[in-house]
N, C-alpha and C. Protein backbone atom coordinates (compact mmCIF):
# COMPACT_ATOMS: atom_id res chain seq x y z
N UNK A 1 51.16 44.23 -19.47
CA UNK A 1 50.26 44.11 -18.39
C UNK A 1 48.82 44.34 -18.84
N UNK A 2 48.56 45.19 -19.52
CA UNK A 2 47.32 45.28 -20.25
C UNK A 2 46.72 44.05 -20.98
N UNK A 3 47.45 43.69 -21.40
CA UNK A 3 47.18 42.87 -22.22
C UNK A 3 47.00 41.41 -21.36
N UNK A 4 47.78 41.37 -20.15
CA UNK A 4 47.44 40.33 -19.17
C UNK A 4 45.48 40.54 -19.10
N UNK A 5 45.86 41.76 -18.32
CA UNK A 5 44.16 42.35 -17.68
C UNK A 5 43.10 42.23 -18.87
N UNK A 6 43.37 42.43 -20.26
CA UNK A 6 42.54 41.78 -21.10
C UNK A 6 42.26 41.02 -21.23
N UNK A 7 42.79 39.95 -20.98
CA UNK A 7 42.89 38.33 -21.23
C UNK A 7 41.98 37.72 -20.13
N UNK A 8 42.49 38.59 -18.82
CA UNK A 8 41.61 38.28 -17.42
C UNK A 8 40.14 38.49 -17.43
N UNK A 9 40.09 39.31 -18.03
CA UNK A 9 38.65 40.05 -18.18
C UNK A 9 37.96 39.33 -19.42
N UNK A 10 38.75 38.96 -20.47
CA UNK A 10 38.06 38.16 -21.31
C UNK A 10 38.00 36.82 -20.66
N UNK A 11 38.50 35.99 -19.73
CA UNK A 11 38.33 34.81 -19.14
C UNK A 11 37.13 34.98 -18.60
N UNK A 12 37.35 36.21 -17.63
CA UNK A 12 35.88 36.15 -16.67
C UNK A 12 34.71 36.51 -17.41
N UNK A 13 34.80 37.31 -18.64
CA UNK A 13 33.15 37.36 -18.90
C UNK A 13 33.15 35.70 -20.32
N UNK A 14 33.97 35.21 -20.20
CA UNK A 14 33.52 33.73 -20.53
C UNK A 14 32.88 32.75 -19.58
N UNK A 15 33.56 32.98 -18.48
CA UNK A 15 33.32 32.27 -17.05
C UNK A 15 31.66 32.84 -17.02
N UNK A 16 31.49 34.01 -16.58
CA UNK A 16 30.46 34.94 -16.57
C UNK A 16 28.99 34.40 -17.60
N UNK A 17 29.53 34.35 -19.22
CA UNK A 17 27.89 34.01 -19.96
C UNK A 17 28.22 32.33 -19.53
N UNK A 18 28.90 31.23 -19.24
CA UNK A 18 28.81 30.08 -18.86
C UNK A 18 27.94 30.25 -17.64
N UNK A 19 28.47 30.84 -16.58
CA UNK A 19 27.33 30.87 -15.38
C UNK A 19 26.13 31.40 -15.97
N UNK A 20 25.77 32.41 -16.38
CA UNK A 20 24.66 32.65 -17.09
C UNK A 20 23.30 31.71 -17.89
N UNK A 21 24.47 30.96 -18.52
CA UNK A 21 24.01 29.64 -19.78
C UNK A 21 23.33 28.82 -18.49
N UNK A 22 24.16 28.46 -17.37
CA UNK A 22 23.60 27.55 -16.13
C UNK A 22 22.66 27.84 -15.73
N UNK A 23 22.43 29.16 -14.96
CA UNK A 23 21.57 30.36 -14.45
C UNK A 23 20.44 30.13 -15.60
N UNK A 24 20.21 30.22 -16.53
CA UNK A 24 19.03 29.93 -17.66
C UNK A 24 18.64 28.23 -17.77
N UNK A 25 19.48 27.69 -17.46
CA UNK A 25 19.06 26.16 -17.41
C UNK A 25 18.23 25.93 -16.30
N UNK A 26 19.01 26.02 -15.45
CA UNK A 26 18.54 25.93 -14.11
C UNK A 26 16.92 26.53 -13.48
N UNK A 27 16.78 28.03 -14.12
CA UNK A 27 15.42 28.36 -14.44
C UNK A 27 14.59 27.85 -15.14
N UNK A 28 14.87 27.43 -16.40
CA UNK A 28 13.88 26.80 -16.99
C UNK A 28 13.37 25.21 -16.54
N UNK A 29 14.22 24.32 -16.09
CA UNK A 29 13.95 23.27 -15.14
C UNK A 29 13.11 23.42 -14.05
N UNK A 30 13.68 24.64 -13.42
CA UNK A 30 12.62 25.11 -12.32
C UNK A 30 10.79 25.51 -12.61
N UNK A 31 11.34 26.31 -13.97
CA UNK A 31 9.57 26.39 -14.29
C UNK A 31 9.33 25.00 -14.82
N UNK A 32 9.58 24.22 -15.64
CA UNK A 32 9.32 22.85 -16.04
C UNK A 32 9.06 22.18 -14.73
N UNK A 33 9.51 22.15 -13.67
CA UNK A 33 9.18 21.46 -12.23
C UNK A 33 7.96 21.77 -11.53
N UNK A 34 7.70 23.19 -11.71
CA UNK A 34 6.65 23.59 -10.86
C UNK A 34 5.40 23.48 -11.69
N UNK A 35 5.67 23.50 -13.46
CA UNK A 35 4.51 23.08 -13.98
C UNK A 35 4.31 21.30 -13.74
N UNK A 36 5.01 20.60 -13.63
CA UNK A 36 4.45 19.22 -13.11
C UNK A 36 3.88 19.25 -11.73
N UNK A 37 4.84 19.81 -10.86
CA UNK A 37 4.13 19.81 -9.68
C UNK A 37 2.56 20.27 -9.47
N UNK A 38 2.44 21.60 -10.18
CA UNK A 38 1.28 22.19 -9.89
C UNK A 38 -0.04 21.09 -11.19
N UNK A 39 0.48 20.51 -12.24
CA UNK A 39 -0.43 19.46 -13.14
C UNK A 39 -0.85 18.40 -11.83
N UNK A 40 -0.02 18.21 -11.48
CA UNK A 40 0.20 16.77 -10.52
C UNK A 40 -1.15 17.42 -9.48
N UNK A 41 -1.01 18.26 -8.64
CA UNK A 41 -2.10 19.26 -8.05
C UNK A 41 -3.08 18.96 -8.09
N UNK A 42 -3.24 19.51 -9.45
CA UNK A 42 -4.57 18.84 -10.32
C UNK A 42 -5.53 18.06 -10.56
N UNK A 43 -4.17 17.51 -10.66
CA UNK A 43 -4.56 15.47 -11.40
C UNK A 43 -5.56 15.05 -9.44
N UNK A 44 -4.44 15.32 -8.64
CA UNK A 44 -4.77 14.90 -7.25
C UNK A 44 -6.37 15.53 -7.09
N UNK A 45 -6.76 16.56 -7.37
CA UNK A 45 -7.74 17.47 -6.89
C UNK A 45 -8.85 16.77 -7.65
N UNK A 46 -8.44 16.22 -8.76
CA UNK A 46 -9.29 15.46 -9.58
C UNK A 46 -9.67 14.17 -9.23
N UNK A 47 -8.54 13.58 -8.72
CA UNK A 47 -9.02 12.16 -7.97
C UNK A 47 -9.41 12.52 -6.76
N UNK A 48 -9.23 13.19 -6.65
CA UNK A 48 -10.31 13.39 -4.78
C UNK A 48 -12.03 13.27 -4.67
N UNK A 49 -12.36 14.01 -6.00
CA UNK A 49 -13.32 14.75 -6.52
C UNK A 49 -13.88 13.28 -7.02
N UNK A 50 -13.40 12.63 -7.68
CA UNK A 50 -13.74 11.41 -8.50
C UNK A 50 -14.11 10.47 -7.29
N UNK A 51 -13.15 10.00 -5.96
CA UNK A 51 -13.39 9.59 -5.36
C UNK A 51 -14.34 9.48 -4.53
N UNK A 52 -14.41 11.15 -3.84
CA UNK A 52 -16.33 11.28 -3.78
C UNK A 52 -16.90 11.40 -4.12
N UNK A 53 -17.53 11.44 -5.67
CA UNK A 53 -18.34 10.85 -6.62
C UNK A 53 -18.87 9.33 -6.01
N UNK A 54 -17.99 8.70 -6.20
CA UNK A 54 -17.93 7.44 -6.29
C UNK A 54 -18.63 6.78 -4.83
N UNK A 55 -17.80 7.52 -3.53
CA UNK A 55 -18.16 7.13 -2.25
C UNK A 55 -20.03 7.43 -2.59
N UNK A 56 -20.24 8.60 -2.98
CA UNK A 56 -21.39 9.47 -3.04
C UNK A 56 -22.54 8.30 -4.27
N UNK A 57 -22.39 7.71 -5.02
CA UNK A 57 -22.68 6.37 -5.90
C UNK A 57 -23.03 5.33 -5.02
N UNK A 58 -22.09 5.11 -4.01
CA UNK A 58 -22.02 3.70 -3.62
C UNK A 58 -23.27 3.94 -2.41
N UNK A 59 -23.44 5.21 -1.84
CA UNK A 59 -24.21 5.48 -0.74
C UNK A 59 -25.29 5.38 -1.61
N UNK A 60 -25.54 5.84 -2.65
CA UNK A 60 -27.15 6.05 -3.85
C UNK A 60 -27.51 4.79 -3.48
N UNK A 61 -26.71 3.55 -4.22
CA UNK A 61 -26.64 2.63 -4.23
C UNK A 61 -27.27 1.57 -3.33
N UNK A 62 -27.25 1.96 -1.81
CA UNK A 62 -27.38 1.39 -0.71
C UNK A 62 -26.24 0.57 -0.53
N UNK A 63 -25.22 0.51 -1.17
CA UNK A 63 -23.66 -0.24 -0.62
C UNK A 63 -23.11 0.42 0.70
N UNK A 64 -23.14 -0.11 2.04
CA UNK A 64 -22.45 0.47 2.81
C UNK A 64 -21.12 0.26 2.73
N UNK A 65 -20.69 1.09 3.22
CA UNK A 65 -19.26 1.29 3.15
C UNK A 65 -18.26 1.37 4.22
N UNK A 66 -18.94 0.66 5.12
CA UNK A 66 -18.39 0.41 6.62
C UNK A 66 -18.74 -0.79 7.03
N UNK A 67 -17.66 -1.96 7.24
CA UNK A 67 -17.75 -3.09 8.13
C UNK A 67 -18.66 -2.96 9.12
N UNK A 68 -19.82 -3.90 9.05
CA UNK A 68 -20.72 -3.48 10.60
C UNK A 68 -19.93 -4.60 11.30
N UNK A 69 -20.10 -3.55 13.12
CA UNK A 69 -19.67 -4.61 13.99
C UNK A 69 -20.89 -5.28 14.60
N UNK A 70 -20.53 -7.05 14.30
CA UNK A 70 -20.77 -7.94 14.41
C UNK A 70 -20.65 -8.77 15.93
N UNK A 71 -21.19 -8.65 17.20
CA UNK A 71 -20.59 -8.73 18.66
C UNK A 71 -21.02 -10.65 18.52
N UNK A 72 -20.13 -11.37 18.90
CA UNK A 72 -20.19 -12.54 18.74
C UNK A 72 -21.17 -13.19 19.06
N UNK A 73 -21.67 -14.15 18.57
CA UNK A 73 -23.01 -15.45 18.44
C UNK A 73 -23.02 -16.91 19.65
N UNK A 74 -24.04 -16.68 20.23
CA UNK A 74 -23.90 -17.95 20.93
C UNK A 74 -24.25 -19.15 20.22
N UNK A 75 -24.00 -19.99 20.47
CA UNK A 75 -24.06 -21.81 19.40
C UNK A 75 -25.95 -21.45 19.02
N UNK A 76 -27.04 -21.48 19.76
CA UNK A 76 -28.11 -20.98 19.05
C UNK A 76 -28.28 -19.73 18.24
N UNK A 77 -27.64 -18.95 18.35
CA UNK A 77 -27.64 -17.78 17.43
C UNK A 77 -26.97 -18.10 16.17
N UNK A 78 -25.98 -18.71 16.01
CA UNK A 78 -25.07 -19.36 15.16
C UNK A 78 -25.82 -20.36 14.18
N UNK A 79 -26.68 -21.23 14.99
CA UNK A 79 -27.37 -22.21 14.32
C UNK A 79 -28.88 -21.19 13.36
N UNK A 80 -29.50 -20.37 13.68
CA UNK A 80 -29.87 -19.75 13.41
C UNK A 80 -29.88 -18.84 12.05
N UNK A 81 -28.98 -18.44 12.61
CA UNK A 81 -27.91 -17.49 11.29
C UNK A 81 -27.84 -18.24 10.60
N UNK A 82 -27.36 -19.27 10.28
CA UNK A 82 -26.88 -20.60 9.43
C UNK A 82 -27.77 -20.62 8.69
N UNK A 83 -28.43 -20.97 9.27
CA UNK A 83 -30.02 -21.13 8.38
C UNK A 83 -30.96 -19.89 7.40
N UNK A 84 -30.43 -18.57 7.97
CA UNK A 84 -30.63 -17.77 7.34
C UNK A 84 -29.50 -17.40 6.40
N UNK A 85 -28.74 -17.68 6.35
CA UNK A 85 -27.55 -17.09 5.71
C UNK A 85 -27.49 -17.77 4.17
N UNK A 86 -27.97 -19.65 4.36
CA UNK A 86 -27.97 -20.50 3.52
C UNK A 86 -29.53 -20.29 2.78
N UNK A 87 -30.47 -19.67 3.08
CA UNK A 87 -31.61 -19.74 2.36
C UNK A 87 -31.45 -18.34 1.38
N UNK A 88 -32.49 -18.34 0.46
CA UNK A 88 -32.35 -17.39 -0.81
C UNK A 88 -33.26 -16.53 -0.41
N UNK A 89 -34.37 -17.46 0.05
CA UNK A 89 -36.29 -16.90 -0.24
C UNK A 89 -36.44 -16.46 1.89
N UNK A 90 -37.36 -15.63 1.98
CA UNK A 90 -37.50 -15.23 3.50
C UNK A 90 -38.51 -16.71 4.06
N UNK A 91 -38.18 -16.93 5.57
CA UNK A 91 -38.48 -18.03 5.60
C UNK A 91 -39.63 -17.91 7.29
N UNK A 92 -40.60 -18.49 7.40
CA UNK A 92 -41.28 -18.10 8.78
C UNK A 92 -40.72 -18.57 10.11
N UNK A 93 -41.08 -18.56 11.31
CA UNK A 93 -40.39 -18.74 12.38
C UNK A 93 -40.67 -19.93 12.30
N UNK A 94 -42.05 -21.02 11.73
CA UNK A 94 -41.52 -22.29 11.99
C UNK A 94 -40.63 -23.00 11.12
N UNK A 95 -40.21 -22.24 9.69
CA UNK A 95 -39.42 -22.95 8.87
C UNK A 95 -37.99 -23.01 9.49
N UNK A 96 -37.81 -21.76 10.15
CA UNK A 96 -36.48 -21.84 10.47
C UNK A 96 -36.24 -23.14 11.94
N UNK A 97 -37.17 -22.63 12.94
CA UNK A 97 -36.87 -23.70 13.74
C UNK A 97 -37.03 -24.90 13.73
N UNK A 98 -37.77 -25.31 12.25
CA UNK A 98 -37.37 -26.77 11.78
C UNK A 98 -36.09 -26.98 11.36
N UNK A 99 -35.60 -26.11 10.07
CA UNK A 99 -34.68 -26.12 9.74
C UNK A 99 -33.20 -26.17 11.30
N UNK A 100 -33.69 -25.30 11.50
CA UNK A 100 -32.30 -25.02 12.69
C UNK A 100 -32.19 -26.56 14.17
N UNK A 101 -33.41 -27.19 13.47
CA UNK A 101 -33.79 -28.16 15.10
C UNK A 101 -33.86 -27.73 16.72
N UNK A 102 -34.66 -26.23 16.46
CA UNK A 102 -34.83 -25.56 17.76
C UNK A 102 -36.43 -25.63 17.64
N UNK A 103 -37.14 -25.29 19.03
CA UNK A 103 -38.04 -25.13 19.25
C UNK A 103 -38.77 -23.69 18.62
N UNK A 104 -40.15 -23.26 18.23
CA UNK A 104 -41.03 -22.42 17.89
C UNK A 104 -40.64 -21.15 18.92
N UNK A 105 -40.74 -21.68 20.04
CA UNK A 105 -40.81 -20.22 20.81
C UNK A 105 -39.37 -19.59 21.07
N UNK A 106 -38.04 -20.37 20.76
CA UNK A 106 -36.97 -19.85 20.81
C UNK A 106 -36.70 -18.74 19.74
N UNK A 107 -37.36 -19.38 18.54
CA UNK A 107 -36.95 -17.85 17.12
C UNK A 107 -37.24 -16.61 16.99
N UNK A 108 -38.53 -16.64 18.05
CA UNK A 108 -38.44 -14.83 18.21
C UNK A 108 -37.24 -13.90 18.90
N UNK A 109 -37.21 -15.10 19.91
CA UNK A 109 -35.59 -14.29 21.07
C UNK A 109 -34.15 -14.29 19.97
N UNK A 110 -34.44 -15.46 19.67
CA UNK A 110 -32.78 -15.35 18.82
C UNK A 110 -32.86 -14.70 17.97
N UNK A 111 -33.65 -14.32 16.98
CA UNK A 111 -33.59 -13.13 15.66
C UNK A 111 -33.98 -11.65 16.43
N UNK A 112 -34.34 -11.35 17.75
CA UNK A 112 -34.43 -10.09 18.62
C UNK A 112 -32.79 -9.99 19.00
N UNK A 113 -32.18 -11.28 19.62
CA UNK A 113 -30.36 -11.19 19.81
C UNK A 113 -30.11 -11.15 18.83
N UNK A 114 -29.98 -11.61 18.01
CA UNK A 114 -29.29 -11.66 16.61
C UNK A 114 -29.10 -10.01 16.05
N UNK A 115 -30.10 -9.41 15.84
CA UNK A 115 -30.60 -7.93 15.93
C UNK A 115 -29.93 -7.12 16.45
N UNK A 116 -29.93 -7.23 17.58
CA UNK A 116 -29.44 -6.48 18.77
C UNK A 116 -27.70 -7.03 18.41
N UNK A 117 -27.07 -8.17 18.29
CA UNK A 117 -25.71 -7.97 17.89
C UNK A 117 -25.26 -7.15 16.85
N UNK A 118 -26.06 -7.12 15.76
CA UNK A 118 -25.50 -5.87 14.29
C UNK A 118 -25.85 -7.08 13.69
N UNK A 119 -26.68 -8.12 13.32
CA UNK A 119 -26.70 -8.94 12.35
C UNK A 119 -28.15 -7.95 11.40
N UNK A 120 -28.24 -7.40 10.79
CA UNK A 120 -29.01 -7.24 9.62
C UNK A 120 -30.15 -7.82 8.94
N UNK A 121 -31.11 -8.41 9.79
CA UNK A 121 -32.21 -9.31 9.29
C UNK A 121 -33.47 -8.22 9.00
N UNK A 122 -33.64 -8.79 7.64
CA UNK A 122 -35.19 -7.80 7.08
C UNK A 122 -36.56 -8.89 7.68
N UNK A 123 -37.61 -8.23 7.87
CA UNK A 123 -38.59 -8.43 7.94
C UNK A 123 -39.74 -8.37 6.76
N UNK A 124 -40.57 -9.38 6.80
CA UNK A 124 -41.33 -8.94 5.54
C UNK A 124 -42.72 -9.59 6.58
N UNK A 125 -44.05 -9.33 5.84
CA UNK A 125 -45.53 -9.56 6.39
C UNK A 125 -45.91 -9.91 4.82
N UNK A 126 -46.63 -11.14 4.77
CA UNK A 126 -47.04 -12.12 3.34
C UNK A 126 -48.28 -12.85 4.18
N UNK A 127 -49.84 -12.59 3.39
CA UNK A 127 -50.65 -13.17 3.87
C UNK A 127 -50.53 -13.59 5.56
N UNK A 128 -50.35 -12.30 6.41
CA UNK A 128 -50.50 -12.18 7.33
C UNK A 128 -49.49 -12.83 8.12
N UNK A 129 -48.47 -13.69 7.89
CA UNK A 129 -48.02 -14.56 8.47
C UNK A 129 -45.88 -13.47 7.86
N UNK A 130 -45.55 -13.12 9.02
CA UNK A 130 -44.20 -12.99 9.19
C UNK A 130 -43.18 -13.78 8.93
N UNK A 131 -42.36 -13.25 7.78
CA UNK A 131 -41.23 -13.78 7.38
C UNK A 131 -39.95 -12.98 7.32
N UNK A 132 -38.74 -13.94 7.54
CA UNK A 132 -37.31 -12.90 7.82
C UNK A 132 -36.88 -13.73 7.08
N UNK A 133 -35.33 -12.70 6.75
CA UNK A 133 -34.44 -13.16 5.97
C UNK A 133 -33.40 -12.34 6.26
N UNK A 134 -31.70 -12.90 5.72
CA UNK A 134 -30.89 -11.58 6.20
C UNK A 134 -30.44 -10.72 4.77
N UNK A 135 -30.12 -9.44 5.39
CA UNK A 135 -29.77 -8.44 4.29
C UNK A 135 -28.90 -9.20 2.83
N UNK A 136 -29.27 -8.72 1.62
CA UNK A 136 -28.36 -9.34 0.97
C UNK A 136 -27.24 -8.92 0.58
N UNK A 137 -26.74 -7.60 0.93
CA UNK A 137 -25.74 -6.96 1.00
C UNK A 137 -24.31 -7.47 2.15
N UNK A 138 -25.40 -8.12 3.54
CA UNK A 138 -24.83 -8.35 4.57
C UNK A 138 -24.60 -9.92 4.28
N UNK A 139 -25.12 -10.60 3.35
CA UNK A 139 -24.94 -11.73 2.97
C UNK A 139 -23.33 -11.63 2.01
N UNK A 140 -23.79 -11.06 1.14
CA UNK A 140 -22.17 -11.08 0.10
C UNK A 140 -21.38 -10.44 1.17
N UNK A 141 -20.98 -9.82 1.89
CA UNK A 141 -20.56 -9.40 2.67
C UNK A 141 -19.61 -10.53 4.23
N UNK A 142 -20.39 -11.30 4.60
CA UNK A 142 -20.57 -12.52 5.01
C UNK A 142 -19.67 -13.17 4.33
N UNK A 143 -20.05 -13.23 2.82
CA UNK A 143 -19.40 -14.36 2.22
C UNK A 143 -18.20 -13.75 1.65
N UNK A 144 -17.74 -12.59 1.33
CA UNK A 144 -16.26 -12.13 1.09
C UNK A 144 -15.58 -12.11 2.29
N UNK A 145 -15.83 -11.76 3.62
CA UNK A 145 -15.47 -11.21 4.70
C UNK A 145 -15.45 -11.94 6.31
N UNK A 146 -16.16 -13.12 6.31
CA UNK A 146 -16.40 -14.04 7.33
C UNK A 146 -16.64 -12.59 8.03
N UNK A 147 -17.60 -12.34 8.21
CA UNK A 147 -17.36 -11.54 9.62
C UNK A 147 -17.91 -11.90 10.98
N UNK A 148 -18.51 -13.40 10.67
CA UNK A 148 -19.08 -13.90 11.75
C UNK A 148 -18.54 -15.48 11.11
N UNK A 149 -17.73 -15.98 12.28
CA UNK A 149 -17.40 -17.36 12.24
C UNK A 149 -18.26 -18.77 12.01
N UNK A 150 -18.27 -19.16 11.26
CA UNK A 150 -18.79 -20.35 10.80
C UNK A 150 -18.71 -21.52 10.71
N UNK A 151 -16.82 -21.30 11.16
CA UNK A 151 -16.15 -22.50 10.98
C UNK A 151 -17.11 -23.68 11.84
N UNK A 152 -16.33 -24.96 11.65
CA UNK A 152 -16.99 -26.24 12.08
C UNK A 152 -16.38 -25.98 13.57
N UNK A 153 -15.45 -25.40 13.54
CA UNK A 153 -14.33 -25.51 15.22
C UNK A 153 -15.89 -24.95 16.24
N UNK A 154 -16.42 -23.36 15.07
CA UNK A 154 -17.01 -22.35 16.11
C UNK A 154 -18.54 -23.12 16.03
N UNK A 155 -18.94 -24.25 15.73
CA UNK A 155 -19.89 -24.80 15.75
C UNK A 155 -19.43 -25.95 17.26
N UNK A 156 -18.21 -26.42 17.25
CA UNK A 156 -18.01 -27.52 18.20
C UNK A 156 -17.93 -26.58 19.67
N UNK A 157 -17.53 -25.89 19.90
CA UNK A 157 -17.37 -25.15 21.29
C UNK A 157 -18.56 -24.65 21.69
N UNK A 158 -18.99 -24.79 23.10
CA UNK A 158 -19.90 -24.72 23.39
C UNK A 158 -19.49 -22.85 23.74
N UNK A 159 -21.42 -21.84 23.57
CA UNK A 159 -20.34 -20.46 23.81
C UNK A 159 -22.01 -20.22 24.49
């Protein structure tokens, strides 16, 4: 019988350093886990940081960083825009309302609406005589983004 109970007791403290051997695995995985997790932390805290850098760059920059809203164009505002959108150089109120085939006294009201929708037109004063043009930011912008319709459809409907 002794010799049973020896045998028992030598089973269980085999059983015993095996759980042990696990019990040590199992810990060391655990610290190996929490050091990625807490690197990972890091890494995150670092791209956050990088990210507003960057937001904080793009504002230096004058890049806005928010879609302006754009409240829709009537067919003269449209024709208008057009004309500013397609020129490089700032252009005077009678270039445009040649260009656009509107009358002189309409281009002050439509670049005041235009304005007043969120369209972005700079002003400049050259030998006394006033010239506009639109933002060129709001131009590439325009041109990645349509944010104001151009199509031929939004030229045919009367608005």
């Amino acid at each position: 019988m002794s010799n049973l109970i020896r045998g028992i007791r030598g089973e269980f403290h085999l059983v015993r350093q095996a759980l042990e051997e696990h019990l040590n695995s199992i810990n060391e995985n655990t610290t190996e886990i929490q050091a990625l997790f807490d690197y990972l932390q890091e890494m995150e805290v670092k791209v956050e940081k990088m990210s507003q850098r960057l937001d904080n760059l793009q504002l230096g920059m004058g890049f806005n960083l928010e879609k302006p809203q754009i409240m829709p164009l009537n067919q003269t505002e449209r024709k208008v825009f057009l004309v500013l959108y397609t020129e490089e150089q700032p252009l005077s109120y009678v270039e445009i309302a040649q260009k656009a085939q509107l009358t002189n006294s309409l281009i002050p009201e439509c670049l005041s609406s235009l304005m007043s929708k969120g369209v972005p037109v700079q002003r400049n004063f050259c030998n006394g005589q006033l010239f506009v043009k639109l933002d060129p930011a709001f131009k590439e912008m325009q041109a990645k983004e349509g944010l104001i319709n151009l199509s031929l459809e939004s030229f045919m409907v009367k608005s």
